[in-house]
C-alpha atoms as a PDB file:
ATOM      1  CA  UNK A   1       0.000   0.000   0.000  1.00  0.00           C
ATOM      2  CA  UNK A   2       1.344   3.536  -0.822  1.00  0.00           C
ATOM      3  CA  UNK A   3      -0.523   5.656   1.226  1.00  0.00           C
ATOM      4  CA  UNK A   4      -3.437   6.672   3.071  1.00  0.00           C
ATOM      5  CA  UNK A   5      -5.758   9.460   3.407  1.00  0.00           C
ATOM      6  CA  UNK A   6      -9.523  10.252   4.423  1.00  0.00           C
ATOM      7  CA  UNK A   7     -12.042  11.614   1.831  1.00  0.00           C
ATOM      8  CA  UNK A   8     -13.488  14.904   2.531  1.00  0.00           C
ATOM      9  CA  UNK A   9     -17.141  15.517   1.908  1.00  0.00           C
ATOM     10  CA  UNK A  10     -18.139  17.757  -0.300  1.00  0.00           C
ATOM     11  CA  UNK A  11     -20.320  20.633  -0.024  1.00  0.00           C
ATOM     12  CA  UNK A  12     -20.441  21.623  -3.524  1.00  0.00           C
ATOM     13  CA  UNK A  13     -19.663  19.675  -6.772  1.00  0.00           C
ATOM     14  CA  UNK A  14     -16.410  21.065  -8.248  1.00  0.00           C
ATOM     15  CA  UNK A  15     -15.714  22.002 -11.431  1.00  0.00           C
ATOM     16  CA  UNK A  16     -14.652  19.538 -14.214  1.00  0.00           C
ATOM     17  CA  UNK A  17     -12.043  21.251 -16.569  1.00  0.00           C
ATOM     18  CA  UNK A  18      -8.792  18.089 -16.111  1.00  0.00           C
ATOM     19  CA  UNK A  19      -6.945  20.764 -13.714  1.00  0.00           C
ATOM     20  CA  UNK A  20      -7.330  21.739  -9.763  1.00  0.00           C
ATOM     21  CA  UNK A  21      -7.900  25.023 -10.070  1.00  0.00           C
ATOM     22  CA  UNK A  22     -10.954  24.811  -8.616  1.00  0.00           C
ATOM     23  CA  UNK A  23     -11.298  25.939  -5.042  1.00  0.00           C
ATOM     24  CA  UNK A  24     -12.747  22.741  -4.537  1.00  0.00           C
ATOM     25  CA  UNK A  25      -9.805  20.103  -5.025  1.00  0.00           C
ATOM     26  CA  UNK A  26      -7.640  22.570  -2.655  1.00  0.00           C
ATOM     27  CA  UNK A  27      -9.935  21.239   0.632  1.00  0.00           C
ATOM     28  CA  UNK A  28      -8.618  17.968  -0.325  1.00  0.00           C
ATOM     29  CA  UNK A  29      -6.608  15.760   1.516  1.00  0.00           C
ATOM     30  CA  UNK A  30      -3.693  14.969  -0.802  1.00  0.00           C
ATOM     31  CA  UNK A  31      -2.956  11.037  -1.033  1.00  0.00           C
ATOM     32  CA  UNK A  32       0.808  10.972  -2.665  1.00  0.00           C
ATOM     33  CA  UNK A  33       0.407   7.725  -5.119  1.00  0.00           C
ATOM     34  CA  UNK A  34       4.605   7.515  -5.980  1.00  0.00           C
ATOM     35  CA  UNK A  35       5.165   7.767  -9.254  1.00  0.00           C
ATOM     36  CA  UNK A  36       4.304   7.525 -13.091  1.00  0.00           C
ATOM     37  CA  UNK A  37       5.682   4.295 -14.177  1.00  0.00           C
ATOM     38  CA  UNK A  38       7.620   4.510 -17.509  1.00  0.00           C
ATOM     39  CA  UNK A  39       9.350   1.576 -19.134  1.00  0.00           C
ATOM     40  CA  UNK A  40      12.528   3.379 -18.332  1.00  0.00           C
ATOM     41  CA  UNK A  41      11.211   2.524 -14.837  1.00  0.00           C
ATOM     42  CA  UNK A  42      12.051  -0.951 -14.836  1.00  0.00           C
ATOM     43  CA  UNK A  43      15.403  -0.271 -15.976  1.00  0.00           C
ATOM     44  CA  UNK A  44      16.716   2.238 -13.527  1.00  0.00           C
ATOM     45  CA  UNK A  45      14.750   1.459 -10.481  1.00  0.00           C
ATOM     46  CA  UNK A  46      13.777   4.954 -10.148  1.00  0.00           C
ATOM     47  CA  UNK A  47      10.915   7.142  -9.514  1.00  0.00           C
ATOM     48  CA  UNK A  48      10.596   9.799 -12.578  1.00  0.00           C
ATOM     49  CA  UNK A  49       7.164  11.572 -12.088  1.00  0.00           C
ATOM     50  CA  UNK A  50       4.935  12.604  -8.888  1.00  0.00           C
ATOM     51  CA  UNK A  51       1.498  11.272  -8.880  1.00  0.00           C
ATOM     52  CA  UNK A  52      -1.285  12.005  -5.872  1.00  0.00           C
ATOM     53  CA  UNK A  53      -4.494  11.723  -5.704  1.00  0.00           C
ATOM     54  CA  UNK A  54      -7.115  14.115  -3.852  1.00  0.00           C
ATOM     55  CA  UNK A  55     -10.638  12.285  -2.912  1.00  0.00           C
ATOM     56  CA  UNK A  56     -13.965  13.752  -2.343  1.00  0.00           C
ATOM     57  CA  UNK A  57     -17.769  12.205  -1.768  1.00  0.00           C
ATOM     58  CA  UNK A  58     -21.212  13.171  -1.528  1.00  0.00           C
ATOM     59  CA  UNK A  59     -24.626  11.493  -1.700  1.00  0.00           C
ATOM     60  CA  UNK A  60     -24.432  10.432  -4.969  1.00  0.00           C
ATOM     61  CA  UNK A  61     -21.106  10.304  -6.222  1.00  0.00           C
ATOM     62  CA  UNK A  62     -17.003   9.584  -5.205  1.00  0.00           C
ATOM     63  CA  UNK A  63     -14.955  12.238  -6.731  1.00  0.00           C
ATOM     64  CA  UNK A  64     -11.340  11.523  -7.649  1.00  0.00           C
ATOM     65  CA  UNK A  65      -8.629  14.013  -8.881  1.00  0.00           C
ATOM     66  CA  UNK A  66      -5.311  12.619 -10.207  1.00  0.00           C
ATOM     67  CA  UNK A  67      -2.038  14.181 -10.851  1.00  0.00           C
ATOM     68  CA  UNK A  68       0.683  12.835 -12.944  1.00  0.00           C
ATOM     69  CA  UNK A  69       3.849  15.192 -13.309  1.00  0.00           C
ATOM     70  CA  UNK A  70       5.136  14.819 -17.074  1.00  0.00           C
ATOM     71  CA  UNK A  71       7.596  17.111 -18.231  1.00  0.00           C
ATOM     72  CA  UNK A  72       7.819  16.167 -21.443  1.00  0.00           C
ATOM     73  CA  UNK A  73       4.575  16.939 -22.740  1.00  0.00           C
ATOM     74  CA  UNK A  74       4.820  16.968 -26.556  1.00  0.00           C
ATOM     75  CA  UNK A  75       4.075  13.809 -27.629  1.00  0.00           C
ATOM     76  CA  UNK A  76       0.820  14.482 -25.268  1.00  0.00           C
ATOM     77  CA  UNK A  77      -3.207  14.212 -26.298  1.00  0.00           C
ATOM     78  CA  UNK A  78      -6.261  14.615 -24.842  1.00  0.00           C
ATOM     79  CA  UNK A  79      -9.599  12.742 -25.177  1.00  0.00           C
ATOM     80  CA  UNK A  80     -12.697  13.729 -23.296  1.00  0.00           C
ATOM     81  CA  UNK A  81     -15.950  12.648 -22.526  1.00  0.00           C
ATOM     82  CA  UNK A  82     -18.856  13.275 -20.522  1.00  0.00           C
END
């Protein structure tokens, strides 16, 4: 196990744009994850990119927020759906 944290509930739903800027996702416990695996990974035995997770509920639903630090983001895309 990597870590362990406590969801917050939330009082609002937060905004859904793929960043924290939100207000929201701040009031979050943060839950570090490690890292980003890479194939690289494997070979050096070491940890290349921070990943954490921030965890909120309601009624109705279990919001999750993840992070994963990239620095090389050209070769990057993004698909959405709602």
């Amino acid at each position: 196990m990597r870590g362990k944290t406590d969801a917050v509930r939330a009082e609002k739903n937060p905004v859904i744009d793929g960043t924290f800027a939100d207000p929201f996702w701040k009031q979050a416990a943060v839950l570090p994850m490690g890292a980003c695996t890479d194939d690289q990974l494997l070979k050096y035995k070491t940890m290349k990119y921070r990943t954490e997770a921030r965890l909120f509920f309601d009624e109705r639903f279990v919001f999750v927020g993840i992070f994963c630090e990239e620095t090389d983001t050209k070769g990057l895309s993004r698909n959405t759906s709602v």
